[in-house]
C-alpha atoms as a PDB file:
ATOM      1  CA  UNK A   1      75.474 113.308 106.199  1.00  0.00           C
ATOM      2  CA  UNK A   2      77.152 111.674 103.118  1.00  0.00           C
ATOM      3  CA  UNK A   3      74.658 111.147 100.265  1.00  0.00           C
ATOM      4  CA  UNK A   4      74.521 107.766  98.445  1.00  0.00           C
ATOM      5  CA  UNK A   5      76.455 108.807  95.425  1.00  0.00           C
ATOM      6  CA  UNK A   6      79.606 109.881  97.613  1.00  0.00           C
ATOM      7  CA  UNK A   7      79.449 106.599  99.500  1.00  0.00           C
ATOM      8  CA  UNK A   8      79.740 104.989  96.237  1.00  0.00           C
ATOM      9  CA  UNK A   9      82.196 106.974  95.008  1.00  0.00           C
ATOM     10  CA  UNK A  10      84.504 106.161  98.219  1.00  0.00           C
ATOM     11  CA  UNK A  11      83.611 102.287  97.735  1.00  0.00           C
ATOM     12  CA  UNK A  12      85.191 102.505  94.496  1.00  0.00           C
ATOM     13  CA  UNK A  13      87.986 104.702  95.105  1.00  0.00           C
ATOM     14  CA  UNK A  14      88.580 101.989  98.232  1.00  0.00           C
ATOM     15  CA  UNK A  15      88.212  99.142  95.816  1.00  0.00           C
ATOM     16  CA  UNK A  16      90.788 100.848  93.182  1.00  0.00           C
ATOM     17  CA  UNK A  17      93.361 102.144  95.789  1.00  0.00           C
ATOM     18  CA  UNK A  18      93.272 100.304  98.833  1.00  0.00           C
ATOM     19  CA  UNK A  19      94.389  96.191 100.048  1.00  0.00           C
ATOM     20  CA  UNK A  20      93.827  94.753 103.364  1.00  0.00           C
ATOM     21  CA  UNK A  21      96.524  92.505 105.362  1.00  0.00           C
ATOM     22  CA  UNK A  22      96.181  89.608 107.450  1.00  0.00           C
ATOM     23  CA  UNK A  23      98.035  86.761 109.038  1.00  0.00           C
ATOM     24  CA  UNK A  24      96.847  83.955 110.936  1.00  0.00           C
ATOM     25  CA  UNK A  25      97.823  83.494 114.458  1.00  0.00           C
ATOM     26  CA  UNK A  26      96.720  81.219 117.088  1.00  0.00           C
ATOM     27  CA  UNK A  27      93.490  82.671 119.568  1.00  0.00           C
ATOM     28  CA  UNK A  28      95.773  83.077 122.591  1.00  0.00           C
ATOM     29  CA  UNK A  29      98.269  85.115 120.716  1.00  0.00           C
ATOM     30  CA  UNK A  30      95.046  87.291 119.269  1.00  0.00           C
ATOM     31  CA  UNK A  31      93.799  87.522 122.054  1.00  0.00           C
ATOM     32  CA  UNK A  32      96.823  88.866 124.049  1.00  0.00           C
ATOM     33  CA  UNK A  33      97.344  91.630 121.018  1.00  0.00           C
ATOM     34  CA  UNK A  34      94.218  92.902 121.724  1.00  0.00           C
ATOM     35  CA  UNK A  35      94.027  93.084 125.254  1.00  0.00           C
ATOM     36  CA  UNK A  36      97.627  94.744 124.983  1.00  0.00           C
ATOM     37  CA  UNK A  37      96.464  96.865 122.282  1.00  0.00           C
ATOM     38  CA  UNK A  38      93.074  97.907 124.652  1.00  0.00           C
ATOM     39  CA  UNK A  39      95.484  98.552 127.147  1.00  0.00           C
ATOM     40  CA  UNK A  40      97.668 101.282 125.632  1.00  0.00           C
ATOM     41  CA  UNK A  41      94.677 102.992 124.163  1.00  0.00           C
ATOM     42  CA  UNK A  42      95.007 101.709 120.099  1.00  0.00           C
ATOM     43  CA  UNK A  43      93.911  99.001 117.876  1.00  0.00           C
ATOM     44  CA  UNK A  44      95.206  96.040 116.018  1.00  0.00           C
ATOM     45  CA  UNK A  45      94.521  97.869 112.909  1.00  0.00           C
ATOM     46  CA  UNK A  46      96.585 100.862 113.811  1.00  0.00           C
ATOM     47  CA  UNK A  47      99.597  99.163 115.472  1.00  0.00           C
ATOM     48  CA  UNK A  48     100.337  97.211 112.573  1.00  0.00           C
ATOM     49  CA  UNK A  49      99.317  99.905 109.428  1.00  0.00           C
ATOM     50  CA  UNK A  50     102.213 102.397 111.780  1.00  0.00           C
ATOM     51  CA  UNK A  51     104.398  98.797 111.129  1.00  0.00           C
ATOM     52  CA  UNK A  52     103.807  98.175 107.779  1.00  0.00           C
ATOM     53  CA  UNK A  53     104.660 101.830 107.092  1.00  0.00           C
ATOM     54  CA  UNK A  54     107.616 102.109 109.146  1.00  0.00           C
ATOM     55  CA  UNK A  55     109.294  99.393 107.466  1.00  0.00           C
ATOM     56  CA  UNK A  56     108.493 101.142 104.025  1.00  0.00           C
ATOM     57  CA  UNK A  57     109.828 103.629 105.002  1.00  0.00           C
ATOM     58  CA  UNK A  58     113.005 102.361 106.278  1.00  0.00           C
ATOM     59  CA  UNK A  59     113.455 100.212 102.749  1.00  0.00           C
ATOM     60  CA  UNK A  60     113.231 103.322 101.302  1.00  0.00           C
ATOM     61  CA  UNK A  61     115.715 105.301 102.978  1.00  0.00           C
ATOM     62  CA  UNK A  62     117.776 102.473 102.386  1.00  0.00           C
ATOM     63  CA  UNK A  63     117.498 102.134  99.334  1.00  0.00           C
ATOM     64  CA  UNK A  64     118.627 105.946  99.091  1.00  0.00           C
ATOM     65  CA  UNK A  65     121.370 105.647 100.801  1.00  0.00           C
ATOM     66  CA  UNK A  66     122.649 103.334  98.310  1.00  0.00           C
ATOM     67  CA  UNK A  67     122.377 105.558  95.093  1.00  0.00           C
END
């Protein structure tokens, strides 16, 4: 169990480190995500954090390719 001064401590570091990401879309479009999401075993959150990072990640090799 995690005491109450290491659940701080992870608030904070959260608070320092991390951002969240949203967009708006309209309910039928949400809704659709999520069942397809449900469907193939993930989340929301997931599928678009493994976005997010893949097109890091593909700015950055491009970006090395040019030096």
């Amino acid at each position: 169990m995690i005491s109450a001064a290491h659940k701080r401590n992870n608030v904070k570091w959260d608070r320092e480190n991390m951002r969240s990401l949203s967009c708006r879309v309209r309910k039928e479009q949400s809704d659709a995500f999520k069942a397809w999401c449900s469907a193939n075993n993930t989340t929301p959150g997931k599928i678009l954090k493994e976005f997010v990072l893949e097109i890091i990640n593909e700015e950055a090799e491009e970006q090395e390719g040019k030096e």
